[in-house]
PDB file of N, CA and C in Angstrom:
ATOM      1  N   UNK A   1      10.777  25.132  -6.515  1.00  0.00           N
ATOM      2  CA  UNK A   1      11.616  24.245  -7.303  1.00  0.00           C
ATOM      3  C   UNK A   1      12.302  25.046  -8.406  1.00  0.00           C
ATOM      4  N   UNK A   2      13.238  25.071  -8.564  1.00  0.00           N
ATOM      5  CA  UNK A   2      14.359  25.461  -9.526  1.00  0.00           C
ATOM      6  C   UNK A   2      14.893  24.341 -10.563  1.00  0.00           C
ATOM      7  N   UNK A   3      14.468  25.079 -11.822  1.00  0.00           N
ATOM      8  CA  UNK A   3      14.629  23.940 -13.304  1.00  0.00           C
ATOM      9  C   UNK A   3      16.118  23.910 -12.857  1.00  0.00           C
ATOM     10  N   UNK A   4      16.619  22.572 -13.313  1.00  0.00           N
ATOM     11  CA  UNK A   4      17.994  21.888 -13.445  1.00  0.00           C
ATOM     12  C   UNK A   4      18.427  21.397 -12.268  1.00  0.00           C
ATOM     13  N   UNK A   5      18.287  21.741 -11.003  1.00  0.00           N
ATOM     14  CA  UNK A   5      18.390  21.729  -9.995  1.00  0.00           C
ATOM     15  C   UNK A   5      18.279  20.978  -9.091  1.00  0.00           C
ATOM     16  N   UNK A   6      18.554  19.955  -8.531  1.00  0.00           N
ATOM     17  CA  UNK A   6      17.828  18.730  -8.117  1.00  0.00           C
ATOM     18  C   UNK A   6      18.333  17.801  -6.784  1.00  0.00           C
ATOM     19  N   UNK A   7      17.811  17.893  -6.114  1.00  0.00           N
ATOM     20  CA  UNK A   7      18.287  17.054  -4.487  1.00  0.00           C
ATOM     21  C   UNK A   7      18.113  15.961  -4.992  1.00  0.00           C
ATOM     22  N   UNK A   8      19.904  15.743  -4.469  1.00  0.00           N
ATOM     23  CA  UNK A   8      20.323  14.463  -4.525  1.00  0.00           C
ATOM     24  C   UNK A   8      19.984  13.381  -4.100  1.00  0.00           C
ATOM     25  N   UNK A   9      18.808  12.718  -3.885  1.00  0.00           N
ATOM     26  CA  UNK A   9      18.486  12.051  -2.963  1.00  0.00           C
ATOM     27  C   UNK A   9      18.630  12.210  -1.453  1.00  0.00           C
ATOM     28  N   UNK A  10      18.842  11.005  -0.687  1.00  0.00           N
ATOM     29  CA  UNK A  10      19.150  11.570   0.961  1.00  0.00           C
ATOM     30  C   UNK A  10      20.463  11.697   1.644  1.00  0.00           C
ATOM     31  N   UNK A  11      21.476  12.208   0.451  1.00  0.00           N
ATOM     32  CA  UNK A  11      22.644  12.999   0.680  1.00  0.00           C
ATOM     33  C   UNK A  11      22.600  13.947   1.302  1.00  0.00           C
ATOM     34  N   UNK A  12      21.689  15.017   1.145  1.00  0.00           N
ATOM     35  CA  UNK A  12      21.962  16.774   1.575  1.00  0.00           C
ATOM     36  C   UNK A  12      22.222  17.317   0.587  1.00  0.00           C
ATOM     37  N   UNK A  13      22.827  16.639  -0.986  1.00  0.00           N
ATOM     38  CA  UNK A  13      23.132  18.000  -1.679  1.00  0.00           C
ATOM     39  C   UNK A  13      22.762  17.813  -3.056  1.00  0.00           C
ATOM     40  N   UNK A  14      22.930  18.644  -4.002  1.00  0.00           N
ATOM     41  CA  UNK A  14      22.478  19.237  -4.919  1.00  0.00           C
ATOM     42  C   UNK A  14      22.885  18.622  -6.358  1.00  0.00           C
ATOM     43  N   UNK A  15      22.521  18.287  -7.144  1.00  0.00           N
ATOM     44  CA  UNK A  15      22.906  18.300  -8.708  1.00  0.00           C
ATOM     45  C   UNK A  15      22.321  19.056  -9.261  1.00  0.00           C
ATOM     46  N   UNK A  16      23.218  19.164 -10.736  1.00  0.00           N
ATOM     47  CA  UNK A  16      22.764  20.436 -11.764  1.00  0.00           C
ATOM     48  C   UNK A  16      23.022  19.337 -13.104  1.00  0.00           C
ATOM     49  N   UNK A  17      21.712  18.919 -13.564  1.00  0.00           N
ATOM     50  CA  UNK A  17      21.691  18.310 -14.799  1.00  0.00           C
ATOM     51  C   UNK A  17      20.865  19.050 -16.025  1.00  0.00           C
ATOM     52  N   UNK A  18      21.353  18.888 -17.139  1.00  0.00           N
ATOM     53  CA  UNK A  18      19.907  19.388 -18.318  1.00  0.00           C
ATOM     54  C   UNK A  18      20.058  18.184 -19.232  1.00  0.00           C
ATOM     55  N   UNK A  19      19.068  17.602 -20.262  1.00  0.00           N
ATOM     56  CA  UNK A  19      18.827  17.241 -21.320  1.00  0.00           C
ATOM     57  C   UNK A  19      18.912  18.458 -22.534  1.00  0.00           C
ATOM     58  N   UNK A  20      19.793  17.997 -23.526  1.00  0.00           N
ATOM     59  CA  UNK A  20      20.129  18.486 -24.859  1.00  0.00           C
ATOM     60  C   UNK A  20      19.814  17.344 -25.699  1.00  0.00           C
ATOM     61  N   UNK A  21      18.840  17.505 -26.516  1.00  0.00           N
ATOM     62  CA  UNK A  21      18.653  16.440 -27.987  1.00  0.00           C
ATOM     63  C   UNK A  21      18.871  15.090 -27.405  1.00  0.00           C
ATOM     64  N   UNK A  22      18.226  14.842 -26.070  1.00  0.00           N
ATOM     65  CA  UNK A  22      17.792  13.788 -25.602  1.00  0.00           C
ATOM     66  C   UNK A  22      18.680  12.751 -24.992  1.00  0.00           C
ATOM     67  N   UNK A  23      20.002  13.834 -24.681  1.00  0.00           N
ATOM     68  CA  UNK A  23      21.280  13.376 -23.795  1.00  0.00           C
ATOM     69  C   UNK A  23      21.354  14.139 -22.902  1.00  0.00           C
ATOM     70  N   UNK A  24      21.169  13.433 -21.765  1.00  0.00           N
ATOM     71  CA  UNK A  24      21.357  14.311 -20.528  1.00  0.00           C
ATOM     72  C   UNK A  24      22.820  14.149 -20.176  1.00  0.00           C
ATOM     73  N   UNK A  25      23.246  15.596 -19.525  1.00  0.00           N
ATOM     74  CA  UNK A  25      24.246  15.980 -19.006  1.00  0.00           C
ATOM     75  C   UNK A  25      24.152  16.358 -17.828  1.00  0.00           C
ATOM     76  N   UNK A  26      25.639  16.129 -16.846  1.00  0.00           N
ATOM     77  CA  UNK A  26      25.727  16.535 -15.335  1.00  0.00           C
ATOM     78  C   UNK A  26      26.542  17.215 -15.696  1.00  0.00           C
ATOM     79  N   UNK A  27      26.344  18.413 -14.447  1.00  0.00           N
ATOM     80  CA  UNK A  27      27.110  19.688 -14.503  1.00  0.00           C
ATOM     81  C   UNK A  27      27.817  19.489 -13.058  1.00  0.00           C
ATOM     82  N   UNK A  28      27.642  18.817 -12.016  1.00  0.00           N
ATOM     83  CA  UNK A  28      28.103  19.291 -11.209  1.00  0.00           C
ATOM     84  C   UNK A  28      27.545  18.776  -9.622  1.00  0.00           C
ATOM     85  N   UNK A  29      27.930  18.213  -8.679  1.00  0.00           N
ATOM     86  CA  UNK A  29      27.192  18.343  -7.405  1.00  0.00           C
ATOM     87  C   UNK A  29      27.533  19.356  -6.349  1.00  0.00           C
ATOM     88  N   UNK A  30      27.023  19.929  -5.644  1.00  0.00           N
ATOM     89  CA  UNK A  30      26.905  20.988  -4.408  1.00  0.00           C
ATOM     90  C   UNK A  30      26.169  20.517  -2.921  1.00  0.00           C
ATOM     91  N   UNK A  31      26.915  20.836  -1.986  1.00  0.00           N
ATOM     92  CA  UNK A  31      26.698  21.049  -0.545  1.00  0.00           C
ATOM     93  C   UNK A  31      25.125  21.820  -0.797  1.00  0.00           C
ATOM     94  N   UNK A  32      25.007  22.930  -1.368  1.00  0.00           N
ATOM     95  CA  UNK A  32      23.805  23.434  -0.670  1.00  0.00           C
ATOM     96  C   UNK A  32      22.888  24.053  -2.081  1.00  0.00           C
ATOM     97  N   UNK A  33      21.516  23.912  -2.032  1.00  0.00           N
ATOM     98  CA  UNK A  33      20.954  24.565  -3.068  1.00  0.00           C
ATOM     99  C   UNK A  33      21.412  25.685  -3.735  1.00  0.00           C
ATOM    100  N   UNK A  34      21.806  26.810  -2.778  1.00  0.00           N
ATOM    101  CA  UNK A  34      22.131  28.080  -3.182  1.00  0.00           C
ATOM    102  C   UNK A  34      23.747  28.189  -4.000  1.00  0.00           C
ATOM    103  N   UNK A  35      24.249  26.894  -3.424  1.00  0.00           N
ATOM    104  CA  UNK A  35      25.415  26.971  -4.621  1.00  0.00           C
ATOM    105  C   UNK A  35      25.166  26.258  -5.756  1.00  0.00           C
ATOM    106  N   UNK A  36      24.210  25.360  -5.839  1.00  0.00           N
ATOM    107  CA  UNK A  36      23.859  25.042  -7.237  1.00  0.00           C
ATOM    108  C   UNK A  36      23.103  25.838  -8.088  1.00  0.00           C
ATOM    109  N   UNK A  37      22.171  26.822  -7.350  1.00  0.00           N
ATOM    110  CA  UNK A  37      21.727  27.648  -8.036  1.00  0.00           C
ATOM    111  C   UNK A  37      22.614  28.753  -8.654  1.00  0.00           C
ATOM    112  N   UNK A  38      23.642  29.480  -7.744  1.00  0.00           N
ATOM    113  CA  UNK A  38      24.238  30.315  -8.063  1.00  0.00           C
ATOM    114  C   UNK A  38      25.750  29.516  -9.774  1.00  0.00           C
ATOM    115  N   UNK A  39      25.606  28.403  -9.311  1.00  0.00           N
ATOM    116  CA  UNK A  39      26.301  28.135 -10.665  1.00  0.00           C
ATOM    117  C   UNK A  39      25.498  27.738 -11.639  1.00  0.00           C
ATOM    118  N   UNK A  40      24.694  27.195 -11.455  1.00  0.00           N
ATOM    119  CA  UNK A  40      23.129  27.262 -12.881  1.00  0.00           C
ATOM    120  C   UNK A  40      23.633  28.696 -13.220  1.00  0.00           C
ATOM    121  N   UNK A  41      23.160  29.781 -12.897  1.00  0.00           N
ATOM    122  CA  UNK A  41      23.449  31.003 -13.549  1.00  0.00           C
ATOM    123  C   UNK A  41      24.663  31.835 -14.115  1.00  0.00           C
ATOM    124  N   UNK A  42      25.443  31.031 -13.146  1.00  0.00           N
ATOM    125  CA  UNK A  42      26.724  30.846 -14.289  1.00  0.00           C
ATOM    126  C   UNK A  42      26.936  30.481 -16.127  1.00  0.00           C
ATOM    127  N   UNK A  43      26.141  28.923 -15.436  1.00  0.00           N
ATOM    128  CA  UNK A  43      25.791  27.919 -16.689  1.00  0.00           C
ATOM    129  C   UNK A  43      25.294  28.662 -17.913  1.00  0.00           C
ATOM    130  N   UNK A  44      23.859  29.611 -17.154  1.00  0.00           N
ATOM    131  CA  UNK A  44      23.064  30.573 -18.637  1.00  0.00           C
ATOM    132  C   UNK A  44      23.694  31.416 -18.793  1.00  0.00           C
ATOM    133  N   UNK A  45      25.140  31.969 -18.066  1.00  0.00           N
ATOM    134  CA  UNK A  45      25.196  32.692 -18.919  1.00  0.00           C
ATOM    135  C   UNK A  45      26.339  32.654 -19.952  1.00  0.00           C
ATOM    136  N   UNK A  46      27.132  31.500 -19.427  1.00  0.00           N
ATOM    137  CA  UNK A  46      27.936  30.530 -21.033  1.00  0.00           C
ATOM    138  C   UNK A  46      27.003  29.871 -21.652  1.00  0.00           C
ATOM    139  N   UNK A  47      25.692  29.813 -21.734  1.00  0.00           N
ATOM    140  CA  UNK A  47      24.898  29.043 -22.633  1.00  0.00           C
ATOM    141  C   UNK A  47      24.885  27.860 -22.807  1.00  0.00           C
ATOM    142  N   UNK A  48      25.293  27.257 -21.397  1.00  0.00           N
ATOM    143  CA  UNK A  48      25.262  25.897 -21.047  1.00  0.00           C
ATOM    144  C   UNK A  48      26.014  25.298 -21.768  1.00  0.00           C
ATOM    145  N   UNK A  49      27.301  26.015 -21.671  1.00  0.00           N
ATOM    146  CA  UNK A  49      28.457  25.039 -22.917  1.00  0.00           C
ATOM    147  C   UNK A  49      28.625  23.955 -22.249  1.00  0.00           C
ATOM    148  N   UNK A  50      29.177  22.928 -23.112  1.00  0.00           N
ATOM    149  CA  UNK A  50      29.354  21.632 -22.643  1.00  0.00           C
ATOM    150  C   UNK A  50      30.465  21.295 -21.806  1.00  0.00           C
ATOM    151  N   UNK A  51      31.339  22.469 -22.280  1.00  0.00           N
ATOM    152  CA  UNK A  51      32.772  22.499 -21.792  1.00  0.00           C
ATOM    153  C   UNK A  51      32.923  21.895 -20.218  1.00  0.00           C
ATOM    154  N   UNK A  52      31.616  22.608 -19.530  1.00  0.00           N
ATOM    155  CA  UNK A  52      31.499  22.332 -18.245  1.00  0.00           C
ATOM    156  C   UNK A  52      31.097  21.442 -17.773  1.00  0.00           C
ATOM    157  N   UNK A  53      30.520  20.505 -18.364  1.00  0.00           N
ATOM    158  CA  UNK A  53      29.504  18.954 -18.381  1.00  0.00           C
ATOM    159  C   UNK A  53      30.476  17.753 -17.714  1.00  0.00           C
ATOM    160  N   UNK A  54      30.004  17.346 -16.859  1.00  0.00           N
ATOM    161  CA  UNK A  54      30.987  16.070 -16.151  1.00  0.00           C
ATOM    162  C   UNK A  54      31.153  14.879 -17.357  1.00  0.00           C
ATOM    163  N   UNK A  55      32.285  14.288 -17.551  1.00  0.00           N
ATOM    164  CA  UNK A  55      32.247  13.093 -18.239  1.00  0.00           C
ATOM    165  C   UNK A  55      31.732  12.200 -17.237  1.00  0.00           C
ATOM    166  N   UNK A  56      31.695  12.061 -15.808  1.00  0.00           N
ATOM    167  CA  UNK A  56      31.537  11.078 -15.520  1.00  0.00           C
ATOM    168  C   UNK A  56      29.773  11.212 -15.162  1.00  0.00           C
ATOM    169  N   UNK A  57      29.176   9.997 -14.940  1.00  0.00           N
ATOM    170  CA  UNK A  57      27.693  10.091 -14.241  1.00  0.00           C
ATOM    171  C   UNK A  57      27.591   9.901 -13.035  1.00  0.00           C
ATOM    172  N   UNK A  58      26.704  10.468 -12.358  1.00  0.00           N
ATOM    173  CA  UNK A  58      26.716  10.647 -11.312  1.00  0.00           C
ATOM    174  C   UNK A  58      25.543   8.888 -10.609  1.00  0.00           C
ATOM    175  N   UNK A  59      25.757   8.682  -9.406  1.00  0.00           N
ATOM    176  CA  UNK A  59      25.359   8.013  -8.759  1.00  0.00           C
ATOM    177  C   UNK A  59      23.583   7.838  -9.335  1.00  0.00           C
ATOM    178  N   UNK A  60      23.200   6.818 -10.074  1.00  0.00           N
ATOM    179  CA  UNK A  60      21.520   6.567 -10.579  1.00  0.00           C
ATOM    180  C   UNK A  60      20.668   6.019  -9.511  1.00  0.00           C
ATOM    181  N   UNK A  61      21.520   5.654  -8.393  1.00  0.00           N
ATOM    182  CA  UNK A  61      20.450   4.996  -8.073  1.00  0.00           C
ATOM    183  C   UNK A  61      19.091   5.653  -7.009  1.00  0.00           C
ATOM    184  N   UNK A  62      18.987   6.664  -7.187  1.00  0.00           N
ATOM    185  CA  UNK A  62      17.898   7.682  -6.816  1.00  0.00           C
ATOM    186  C   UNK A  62      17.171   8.933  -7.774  1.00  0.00           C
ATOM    187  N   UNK A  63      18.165   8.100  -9.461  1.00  0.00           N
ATOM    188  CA  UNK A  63      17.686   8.462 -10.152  1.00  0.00           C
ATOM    189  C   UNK A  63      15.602   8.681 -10.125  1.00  0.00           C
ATOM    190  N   UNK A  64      15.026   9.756 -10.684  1.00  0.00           N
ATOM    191  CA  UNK A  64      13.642   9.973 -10.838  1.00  0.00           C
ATOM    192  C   UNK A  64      13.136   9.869  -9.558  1.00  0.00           C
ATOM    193  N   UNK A  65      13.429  10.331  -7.948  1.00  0.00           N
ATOM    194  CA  UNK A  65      12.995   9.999  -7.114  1.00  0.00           C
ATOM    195  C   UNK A  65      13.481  11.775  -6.326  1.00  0.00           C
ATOM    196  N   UNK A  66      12.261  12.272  -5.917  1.00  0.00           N
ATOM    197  CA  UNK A  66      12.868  13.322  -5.659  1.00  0.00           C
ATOM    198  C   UNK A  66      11.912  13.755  -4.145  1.00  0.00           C
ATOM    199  N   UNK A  67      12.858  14.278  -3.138  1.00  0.00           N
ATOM    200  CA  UNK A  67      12.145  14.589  -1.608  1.00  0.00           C
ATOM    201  C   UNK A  67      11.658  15.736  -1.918  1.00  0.00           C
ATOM    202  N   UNK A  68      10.466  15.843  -1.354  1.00  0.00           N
ATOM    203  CA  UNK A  68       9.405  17.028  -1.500  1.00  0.00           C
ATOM    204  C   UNK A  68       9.761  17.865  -0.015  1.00  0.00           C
ATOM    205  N   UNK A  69       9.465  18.626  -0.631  1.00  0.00           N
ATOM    206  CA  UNK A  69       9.090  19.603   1.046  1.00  0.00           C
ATOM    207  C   UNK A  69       8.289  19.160   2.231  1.00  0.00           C
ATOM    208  N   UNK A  70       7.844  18.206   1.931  1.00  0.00           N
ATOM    209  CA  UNK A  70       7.220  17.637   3.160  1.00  0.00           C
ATOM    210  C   UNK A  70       7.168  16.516   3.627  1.00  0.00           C
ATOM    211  N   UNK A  71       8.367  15.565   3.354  1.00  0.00           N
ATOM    212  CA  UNK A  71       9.605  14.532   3.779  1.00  0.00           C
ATOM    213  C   UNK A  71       9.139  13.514   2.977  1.00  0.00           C
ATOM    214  N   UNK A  72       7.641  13.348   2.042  1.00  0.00           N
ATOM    215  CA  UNK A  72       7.790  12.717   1.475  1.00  0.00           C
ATOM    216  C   UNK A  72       8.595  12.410   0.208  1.00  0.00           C
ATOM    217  N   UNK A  73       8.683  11.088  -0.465  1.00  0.00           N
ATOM    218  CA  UNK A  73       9.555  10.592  -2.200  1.00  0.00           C
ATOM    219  C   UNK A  73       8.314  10.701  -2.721  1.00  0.00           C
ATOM    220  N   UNK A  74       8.826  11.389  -4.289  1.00  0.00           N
ATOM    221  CA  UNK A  74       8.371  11.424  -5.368  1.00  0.00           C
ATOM    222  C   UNK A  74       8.605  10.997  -6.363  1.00  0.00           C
ATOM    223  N   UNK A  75       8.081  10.205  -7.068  1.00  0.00           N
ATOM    224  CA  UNK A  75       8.332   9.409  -8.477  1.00  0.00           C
ATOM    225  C   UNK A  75       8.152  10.131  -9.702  1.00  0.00           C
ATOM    226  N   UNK A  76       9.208  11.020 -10.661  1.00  0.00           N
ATOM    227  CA  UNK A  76       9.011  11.796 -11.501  1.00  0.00           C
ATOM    228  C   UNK A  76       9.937  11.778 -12.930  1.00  0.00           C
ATOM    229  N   UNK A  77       9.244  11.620 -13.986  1.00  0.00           N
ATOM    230  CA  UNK A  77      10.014  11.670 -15.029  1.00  0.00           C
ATOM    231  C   UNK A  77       9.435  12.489 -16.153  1.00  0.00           C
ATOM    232  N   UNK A  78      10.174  13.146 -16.909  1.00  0.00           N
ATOM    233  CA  UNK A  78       9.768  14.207 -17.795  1.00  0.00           C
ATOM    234  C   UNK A  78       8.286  15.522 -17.156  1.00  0.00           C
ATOM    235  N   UNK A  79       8.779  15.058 -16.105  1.00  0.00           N
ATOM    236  CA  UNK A  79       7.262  16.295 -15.559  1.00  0.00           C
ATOM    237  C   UNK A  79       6.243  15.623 -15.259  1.00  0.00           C
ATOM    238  N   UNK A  80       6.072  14.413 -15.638  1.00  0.00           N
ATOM    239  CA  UNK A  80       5.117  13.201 -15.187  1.00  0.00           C
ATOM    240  C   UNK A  80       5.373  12.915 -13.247  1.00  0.00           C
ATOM    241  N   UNK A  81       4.261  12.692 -13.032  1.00  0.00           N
ATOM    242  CA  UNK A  81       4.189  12.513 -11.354  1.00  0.00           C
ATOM    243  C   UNK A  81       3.633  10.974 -11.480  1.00  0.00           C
ATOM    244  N   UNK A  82       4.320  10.122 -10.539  1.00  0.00           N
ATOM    245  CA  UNK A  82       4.109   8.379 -10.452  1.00  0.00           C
ATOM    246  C   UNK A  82       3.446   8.051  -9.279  1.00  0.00           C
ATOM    247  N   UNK A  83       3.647   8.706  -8.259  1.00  0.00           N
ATOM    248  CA  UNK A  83       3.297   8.647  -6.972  1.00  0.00           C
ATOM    249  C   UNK A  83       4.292   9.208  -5.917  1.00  0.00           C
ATOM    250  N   UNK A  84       3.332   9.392  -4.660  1.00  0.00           N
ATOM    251  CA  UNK A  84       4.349   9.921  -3.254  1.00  0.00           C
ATOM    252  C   UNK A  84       4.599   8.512  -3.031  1.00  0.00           C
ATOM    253  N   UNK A  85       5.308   8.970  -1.838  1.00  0.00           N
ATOM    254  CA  UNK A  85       5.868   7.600  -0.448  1.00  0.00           C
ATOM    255  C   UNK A  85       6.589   7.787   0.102  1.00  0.00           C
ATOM    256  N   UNK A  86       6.060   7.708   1.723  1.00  0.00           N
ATOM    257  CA  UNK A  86       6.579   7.786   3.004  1.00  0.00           C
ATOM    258  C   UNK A  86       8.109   7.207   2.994  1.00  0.00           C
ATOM    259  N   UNK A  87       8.379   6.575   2.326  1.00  0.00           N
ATOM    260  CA  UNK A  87       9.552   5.172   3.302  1.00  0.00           C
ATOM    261  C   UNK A  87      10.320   5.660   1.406  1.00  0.00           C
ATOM    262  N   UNK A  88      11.566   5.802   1.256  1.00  0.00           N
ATOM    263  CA  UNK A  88      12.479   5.622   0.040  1.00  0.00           C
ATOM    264  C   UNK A  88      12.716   4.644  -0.671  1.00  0.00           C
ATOM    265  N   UNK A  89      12.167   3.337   0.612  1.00  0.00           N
ATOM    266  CA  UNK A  89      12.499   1.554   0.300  1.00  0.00           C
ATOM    267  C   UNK A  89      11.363   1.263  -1.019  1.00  0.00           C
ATOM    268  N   UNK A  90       9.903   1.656  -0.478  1.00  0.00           N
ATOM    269  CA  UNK A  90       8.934   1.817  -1.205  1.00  0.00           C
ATOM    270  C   UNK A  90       9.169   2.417  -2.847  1.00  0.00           C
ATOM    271  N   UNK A  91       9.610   4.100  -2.432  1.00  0.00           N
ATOM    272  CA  UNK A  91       9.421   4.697  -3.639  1.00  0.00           C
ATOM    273  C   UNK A  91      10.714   4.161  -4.930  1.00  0.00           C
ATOM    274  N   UNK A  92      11.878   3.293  -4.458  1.00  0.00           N
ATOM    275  CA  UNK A  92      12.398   2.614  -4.879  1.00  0.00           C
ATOM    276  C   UNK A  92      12.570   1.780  -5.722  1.00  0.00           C
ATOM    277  N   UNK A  93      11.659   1.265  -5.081  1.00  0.00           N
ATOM    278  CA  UNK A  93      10.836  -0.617  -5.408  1.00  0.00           C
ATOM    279  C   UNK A  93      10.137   0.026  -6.579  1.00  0.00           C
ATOM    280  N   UNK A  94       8.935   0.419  -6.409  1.00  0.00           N
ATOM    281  CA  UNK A  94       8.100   1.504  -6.994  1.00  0.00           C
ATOM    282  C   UNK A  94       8.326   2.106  -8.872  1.00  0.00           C
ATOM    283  N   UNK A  95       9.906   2.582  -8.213  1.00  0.00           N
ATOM    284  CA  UNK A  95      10.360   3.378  -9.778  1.00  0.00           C
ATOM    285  C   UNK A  95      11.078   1.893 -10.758  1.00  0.00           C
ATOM    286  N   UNK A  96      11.482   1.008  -9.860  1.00  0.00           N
ATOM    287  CA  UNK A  96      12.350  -0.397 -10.396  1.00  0.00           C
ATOM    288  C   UNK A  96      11.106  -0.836 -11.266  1.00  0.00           C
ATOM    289  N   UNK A  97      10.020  -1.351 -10.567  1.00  0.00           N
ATOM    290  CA  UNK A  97       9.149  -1.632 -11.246  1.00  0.00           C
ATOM    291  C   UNK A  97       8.636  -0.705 -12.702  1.00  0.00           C
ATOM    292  N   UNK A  98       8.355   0.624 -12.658  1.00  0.00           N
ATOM    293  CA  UNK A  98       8.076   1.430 -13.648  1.00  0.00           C
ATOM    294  C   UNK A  98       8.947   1.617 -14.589  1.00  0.00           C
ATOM    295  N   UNK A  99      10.733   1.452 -14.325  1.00  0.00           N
ATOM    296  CA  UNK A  99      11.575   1.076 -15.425  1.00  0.00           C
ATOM    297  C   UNK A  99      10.814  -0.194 -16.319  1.00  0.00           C
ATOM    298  N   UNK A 100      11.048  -1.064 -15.303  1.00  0.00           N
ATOM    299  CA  UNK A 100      10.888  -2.555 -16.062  1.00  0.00           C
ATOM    300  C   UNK A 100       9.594  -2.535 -16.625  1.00  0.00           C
ATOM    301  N   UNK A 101       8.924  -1.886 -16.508  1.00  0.00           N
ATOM    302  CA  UNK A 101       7.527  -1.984 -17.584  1.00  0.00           C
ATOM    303  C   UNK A 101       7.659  -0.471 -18.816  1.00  0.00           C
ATOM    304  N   UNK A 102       8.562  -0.065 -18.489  1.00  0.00           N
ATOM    305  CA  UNK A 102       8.780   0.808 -19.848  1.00  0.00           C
ATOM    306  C   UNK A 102       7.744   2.380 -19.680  1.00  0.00           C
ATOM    307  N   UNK A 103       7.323   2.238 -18.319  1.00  0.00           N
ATOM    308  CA  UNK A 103       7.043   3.603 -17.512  1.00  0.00           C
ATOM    309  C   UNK A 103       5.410   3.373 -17.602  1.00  0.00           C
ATOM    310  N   UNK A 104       4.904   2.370 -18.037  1.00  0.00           N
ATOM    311  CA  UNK A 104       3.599   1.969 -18.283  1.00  0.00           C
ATOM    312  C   UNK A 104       2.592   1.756 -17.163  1.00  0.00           C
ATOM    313  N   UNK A 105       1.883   2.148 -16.642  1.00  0.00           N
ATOM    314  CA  UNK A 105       1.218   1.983 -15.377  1.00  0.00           C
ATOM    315  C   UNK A 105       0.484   0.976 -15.519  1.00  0.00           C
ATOM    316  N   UNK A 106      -0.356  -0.055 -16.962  1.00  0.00           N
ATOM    317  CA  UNK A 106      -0.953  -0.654 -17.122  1.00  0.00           C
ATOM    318  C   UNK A 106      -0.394  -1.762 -16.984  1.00  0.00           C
ATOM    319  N   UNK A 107       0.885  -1.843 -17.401  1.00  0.00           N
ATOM    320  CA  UNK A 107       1.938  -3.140 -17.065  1.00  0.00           C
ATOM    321  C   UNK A 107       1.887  -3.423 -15.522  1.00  0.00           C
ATOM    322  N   UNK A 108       2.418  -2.140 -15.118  1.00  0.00           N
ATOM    323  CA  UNK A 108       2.809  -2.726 -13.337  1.00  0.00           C
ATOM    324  C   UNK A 108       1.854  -3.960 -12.859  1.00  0.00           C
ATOM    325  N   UNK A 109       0.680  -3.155 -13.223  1.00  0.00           N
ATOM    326  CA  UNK A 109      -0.729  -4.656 -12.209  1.00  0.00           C
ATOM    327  C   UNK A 109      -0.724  -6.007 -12.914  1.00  0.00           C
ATOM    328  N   UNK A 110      -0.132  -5.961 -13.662  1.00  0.00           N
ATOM    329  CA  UNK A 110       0.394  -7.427 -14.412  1.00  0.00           C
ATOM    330  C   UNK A 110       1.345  -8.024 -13.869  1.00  0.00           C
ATOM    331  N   UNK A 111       2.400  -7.269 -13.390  1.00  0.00           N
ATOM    332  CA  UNK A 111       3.223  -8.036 -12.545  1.00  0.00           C
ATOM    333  C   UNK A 111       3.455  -9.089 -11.368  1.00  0.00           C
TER     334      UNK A 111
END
């Protein structure tokens, strides 16, 4: 896994986002890892000016949901792990719920 770097959900391709002072920014989507990587290093070495930062946002709704190497979804925010799951419908449902309780695991079983 490569920091900033991030499969797009079940597109095929790539985003390049960072958080600055608790605003995240998009840099960019790519066809293939290796071109998102190779412009990440672009990125460090303008020092991640903003200049390059998309105004627009990119597609959320696979926001915090990320395919592992081994076809399963992953539920992930700030480095926190929520759970796997087979099926995307699931890990979906899953993260909807963990918004709406404010990322609280004690909430969900209340629901």
């Amino acid at each position: 896994m490569v920091a900033n770097v991030y499969d797009y959900g079940r597109t095929g391709k790539w985003i390049i986002r960072k958080e600055f002072k608790g605003k995240e920014y998009y840099y960019g989507i790519f066809n293939t890892k290796k071109e998102a990587i190779k412009y990440k290093y672009f990125l460090i070495r303008n020092f991640w000016n903003l200049k390059y930062a998309q105004n627009r946002k990119y597609d959320t709704k696979y926001r915090y949901i990320y395919r592992t190497k081994y076809g399963t979804f992953k539920i992930q925010k700030n480095n926190k792990s929520y759970g796997y799951f087979h099926d995307i419908r699931n890990a979906l449902n899953e993260r909807d719920l963990l918004i709406k309780c404010n990322w609280d695991l004690d909430l969900i079983c209340c629901i």
